[in-house]
Protein backbone atom coordinates (compact mmCIF):
# COMPACT_ATOMS: atom_id res chain seq x y z
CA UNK A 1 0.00 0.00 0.00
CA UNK A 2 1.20 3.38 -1.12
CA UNK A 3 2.75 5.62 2.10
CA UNK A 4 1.54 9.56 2.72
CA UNK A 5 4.90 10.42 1.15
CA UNK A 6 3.71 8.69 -2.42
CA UNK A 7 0.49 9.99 -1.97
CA UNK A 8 1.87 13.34 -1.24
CA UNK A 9 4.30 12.89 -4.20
CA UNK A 10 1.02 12.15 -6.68
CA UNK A 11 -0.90 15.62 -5.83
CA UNK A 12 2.63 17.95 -5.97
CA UNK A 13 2.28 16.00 -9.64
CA UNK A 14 -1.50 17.18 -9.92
CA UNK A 15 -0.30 20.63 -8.76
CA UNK A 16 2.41 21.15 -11.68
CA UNK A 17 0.18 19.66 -13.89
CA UNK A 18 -2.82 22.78 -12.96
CA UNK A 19 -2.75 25.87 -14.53
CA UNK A 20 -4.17 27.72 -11.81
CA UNK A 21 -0.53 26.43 -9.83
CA UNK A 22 1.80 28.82 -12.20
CA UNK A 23 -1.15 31.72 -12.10
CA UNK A 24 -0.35 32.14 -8.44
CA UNK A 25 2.70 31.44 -8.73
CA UNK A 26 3.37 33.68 -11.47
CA UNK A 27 1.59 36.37 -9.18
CA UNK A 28 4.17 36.35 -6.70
CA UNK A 29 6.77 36.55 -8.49
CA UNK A 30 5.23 39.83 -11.25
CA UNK A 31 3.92 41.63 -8.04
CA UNK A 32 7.40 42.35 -6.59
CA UNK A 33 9.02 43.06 -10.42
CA UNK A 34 6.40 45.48 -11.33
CA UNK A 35 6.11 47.15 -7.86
CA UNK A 36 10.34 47.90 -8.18
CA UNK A 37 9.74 48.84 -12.12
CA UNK A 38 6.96 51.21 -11.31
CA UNK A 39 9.04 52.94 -8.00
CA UNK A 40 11.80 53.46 -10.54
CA UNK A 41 10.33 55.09 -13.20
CA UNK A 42 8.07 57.25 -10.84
CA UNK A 43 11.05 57.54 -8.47
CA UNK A 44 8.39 58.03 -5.82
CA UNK A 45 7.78 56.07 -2.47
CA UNK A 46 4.38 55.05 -0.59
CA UNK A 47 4.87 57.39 2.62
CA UNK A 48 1.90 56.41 3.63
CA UNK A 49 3.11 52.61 4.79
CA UNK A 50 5.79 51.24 7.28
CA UNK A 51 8.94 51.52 5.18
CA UNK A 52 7.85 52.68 2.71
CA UNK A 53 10.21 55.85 2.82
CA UNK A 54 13.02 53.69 2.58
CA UNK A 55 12.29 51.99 -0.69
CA UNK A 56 14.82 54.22 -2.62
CA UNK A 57 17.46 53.48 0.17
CA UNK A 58 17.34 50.32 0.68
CA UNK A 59 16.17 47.09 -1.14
CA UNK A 60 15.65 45.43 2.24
CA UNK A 61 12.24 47.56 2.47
CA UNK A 62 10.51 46.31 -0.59
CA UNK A 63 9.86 42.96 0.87
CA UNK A 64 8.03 44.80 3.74
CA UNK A 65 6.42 46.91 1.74
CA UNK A 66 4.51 44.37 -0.51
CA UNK A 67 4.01 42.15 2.75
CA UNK A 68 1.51 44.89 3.85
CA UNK A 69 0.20 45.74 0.66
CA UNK A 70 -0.45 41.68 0.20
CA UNK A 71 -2.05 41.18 3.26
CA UNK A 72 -5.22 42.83 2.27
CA UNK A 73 -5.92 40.48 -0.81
CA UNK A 74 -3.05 39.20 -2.58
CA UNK A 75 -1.29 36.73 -0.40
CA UNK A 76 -4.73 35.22 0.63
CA UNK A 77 -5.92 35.10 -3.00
CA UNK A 78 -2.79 33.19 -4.48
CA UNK A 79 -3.50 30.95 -1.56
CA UNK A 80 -7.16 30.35 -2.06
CA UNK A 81 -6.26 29.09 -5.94
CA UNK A 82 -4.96 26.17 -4.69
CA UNK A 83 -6.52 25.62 -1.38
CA UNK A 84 -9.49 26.17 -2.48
CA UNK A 85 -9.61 23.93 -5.75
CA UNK A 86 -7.35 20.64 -4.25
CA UNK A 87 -10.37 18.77 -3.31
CA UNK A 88 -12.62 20.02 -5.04
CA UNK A 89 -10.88 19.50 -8.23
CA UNK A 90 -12.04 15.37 -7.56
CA UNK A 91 -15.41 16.53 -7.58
CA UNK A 92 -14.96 18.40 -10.64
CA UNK A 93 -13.46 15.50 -12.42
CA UNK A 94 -15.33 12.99 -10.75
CA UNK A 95 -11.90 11.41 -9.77
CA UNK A 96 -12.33 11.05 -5.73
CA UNK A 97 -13.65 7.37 -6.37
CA UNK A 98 -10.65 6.36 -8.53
CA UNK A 99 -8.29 7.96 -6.04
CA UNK A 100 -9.74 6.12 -3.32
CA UNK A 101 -9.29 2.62 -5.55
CA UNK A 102 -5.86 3.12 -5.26
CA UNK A 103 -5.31 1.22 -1.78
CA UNK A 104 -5.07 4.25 0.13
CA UNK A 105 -6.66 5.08 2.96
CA UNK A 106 -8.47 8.55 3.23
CA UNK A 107 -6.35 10.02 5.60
CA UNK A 108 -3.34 9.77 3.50
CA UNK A 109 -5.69 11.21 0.35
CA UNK A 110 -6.56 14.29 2.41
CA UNK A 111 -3.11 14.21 4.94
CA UNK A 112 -1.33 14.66 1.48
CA UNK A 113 -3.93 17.13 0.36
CA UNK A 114 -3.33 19.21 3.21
CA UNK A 115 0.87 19.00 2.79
CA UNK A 116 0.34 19.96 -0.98
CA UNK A 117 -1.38 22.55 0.23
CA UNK A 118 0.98 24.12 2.77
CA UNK A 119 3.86 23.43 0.33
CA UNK A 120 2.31 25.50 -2.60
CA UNK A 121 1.37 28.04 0.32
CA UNK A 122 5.11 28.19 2.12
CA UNK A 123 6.14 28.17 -2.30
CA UNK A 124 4.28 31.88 -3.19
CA UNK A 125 5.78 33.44 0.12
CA UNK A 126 9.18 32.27 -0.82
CA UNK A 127 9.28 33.08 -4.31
CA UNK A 128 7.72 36.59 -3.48
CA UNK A 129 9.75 37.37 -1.05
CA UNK A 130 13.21 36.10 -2.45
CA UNK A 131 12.35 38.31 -6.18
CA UNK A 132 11.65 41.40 -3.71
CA UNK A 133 14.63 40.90 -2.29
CA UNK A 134 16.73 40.55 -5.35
CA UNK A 135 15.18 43.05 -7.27
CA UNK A 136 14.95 45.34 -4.57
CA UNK A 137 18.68 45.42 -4.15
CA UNK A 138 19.61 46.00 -7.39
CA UNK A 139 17.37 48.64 -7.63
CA UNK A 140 18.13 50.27 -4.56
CA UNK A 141 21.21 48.96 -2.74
CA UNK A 142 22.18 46.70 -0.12
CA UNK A 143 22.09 49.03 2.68
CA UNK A 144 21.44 49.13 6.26
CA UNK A 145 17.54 49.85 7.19
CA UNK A 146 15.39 51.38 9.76
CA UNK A 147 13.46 49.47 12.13
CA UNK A 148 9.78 50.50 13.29
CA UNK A 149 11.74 51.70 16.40
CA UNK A 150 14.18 54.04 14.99
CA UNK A 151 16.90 51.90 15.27
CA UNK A 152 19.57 51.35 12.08
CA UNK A 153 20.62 48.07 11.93
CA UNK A 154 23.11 46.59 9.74
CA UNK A 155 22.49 45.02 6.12
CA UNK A 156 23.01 41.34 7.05
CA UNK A 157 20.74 42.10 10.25
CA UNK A 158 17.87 43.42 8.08
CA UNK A 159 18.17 40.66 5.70
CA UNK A 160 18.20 38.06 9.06
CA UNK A 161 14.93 40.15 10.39
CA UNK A 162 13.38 39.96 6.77
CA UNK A 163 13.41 36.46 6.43
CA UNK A 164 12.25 35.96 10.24
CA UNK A 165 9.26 38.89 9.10
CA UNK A 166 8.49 36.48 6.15
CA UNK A 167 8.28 33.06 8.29
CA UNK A 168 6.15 34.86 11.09
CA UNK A 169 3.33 36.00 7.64
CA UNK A 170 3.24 32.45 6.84
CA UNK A 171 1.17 31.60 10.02
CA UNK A 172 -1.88 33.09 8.44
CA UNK A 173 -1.03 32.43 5.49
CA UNK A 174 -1.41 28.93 6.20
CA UNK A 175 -4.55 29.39 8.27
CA UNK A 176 -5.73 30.49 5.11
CA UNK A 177 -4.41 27.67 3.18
CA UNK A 178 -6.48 25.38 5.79
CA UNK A 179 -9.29 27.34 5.52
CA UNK A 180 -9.46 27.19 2.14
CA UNK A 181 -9.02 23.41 2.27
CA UNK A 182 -12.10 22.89 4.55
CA UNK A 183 -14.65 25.09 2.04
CA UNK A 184 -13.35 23.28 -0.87
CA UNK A 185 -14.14 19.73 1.19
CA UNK A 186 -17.42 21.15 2.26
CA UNK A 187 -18.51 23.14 -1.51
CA UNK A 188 -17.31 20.33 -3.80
CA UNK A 189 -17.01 23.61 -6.03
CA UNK A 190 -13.67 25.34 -6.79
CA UNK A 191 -15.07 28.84 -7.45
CA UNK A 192 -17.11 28.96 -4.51
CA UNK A 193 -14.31 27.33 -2.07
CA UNK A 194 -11.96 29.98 -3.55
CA UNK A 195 -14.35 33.03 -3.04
CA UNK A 196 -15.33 31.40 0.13
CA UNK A 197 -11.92 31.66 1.32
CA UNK A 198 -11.68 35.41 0.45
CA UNK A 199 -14.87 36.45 1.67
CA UNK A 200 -14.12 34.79 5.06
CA UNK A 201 -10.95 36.79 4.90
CA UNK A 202 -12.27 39.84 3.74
CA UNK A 203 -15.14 39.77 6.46
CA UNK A 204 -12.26 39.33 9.34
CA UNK A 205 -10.70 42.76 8.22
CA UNK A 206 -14.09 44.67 8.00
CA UNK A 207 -15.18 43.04 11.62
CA UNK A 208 -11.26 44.57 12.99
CA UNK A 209 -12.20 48.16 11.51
CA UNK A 210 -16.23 48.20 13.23
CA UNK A 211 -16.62 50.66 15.73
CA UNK A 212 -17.74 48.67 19.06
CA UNK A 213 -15.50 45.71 18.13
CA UNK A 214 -12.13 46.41 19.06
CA UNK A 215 -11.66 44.04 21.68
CA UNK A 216 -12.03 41.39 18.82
CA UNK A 217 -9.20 42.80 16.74
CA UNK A 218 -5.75 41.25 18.61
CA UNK A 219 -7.66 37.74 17.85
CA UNK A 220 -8.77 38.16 13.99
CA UNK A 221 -6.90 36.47 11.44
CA UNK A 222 -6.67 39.26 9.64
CA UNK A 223 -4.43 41.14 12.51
CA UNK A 224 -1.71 38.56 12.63
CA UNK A 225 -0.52 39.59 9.22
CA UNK A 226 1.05 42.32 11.13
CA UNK A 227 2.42 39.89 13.74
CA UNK A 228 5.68 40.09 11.55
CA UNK A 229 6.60 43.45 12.58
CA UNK A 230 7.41 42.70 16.27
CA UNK A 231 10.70 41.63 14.21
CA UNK A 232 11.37 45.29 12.99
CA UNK A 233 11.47 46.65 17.01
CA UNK A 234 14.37 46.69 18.98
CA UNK A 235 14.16 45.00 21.18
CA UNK A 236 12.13 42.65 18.98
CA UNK A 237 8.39 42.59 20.19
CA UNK A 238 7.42 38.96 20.85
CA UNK A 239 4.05 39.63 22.00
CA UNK A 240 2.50 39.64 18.46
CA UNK A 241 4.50 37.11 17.31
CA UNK A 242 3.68 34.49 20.58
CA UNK A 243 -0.05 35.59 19.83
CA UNK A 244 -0.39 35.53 16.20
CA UNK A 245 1.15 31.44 16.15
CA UNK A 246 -1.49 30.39 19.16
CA UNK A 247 -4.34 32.58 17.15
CA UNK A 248 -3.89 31.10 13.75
CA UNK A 249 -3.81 27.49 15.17
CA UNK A 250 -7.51 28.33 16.63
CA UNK A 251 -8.02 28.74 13.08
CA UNK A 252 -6.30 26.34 11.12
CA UNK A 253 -6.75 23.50 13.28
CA UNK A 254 -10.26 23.29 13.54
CA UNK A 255 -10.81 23.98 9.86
CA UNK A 256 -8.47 20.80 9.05
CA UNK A 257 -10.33 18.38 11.38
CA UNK A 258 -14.06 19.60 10.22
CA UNK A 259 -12.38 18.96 6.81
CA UNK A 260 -10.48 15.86 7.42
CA UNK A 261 -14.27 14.82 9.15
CA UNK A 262 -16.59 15.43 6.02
CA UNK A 263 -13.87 13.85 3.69
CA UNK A 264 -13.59 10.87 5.52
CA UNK A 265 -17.32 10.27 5.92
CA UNK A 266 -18.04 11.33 2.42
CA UNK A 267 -20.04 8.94 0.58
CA UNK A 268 -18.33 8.42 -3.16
CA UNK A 269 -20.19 5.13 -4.21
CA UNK A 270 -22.06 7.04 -6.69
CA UNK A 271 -19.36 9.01 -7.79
């Protein structure tokens, strides 16, 4: 019988295979060219954003940058392409029942599912973040950069703090990811799994930004996208960070177990 691993192995195949898989990941990569191209012919900078002064003076800032701009609806929409579709993709091609002929047990169908998932997920962040990073220094330099504090730290530092700030935005990321897995379990439809997904995260920033609710807004998904900056203090703020891993497990983990539920009770015999 076929381990997790092979099972695992057959849906990354699935996922190269997908369109949809290079139109996210395209995304992540054109986001951060474009956003450099455009600063350099404008030879402005979005004042109006953490670091976003520091663009021209540092390429260490345009990772930053695009992490808050993509927190509203990019990140979460690359994610949703893929969350959202990798089960429901069997229903769409009626494929579940041959899957499950296989001699492999559920669990491993959705466990490897769930690790295609993440991978494709942990994929988009990396590739964004490593073409911001490139193409932000050779636009604008390797230089030192300013922390949220004040505080200059050194080139190699910021580059250390960047990639921490990018591993800390993958914890909702992710929660996304599973959240997207559990409507495309429940929908057995890709385009309403994927605009499931971002509606649910859409509806977590308006609910932050209601008057009367603020005492909701350190537990919302959509705050621990700014869990990340606790890196850019000095000292480094842990608080967010300690709160934002505990408060996307509340949401990931339940959404994988109601998923893992309804896919292992589903009924494919007339499938």
């Amino acid at each position: 019988m076929p381990g997790t691993l092979t099972v695992y192995r057959w849906e990354l195949r699935k996922l190269r295979a997908q369109k949809r898989t290079y139109l996210g990941l395209g995304a992540a990569v054109a986001v951060p060219i474009i956003f450099v191209v455009a600063l350099a012919i404008r030879n402005g900078e979005p004042r109006d954003v953490a670091f976003g002064r520091y663009v021209h003076d540092t390429g260490l800032a345009i990772p930053l940058v695009l992490l808050l701009f993509g927190s509203v609806w990019l990140f979460p929409l690359i994610t949703a392409l893929v969350a959202g579709d990798i089960v429901a993709a069997e229903d769409r091609d009626r494929t579940l029942k041959t899957i499950l002929t296989r001699s492999v047990e559920r669990q491993q169908v959705f466990a490897a599912k769930t690790l295609a998932a993440v991978t494709y997920a942990v994929a988009a962040i990396a590739l964004s973040g490593i073409v911001a990073l490139v193409a932000g220094i050779i636009a604008s330099g390797f230089n030192p950069i300013v922390t949220l504090s004040g505080a200059r730290v050194s080139a190699p530092h910021g580059l250390a703090l960047v990639g921490a700030s990018l591993l800390v935005y993958l914890l909702p990321i992710l929660a996304v990811a599973s959240i997207g897995l559990l409507f495309s379990t429940v929908f057995r439809n890709s385009a309403a799994a994927i605009v499931g997904t971002l509606m649910f995260s859409l509806l977590l920033q308006l609910i932050g930004i209601l008057p009367g609710l603020g005492g909701l807004q350190p537990y919302l998904l959509s705050t621990q996208f700014q869990a990340w900056q606790g890196f850019l203090r000095v000292p480094v703020d842990w608080a967010p960070i300690v709160r934002a891993l505990w408060t996307c497990a509340l949401y990931a983990v339940p959404s994988l177990v109601v998923g893992a539920i309804v896919f292992l009770r589903r009924d494919v015999a007339g499938e």
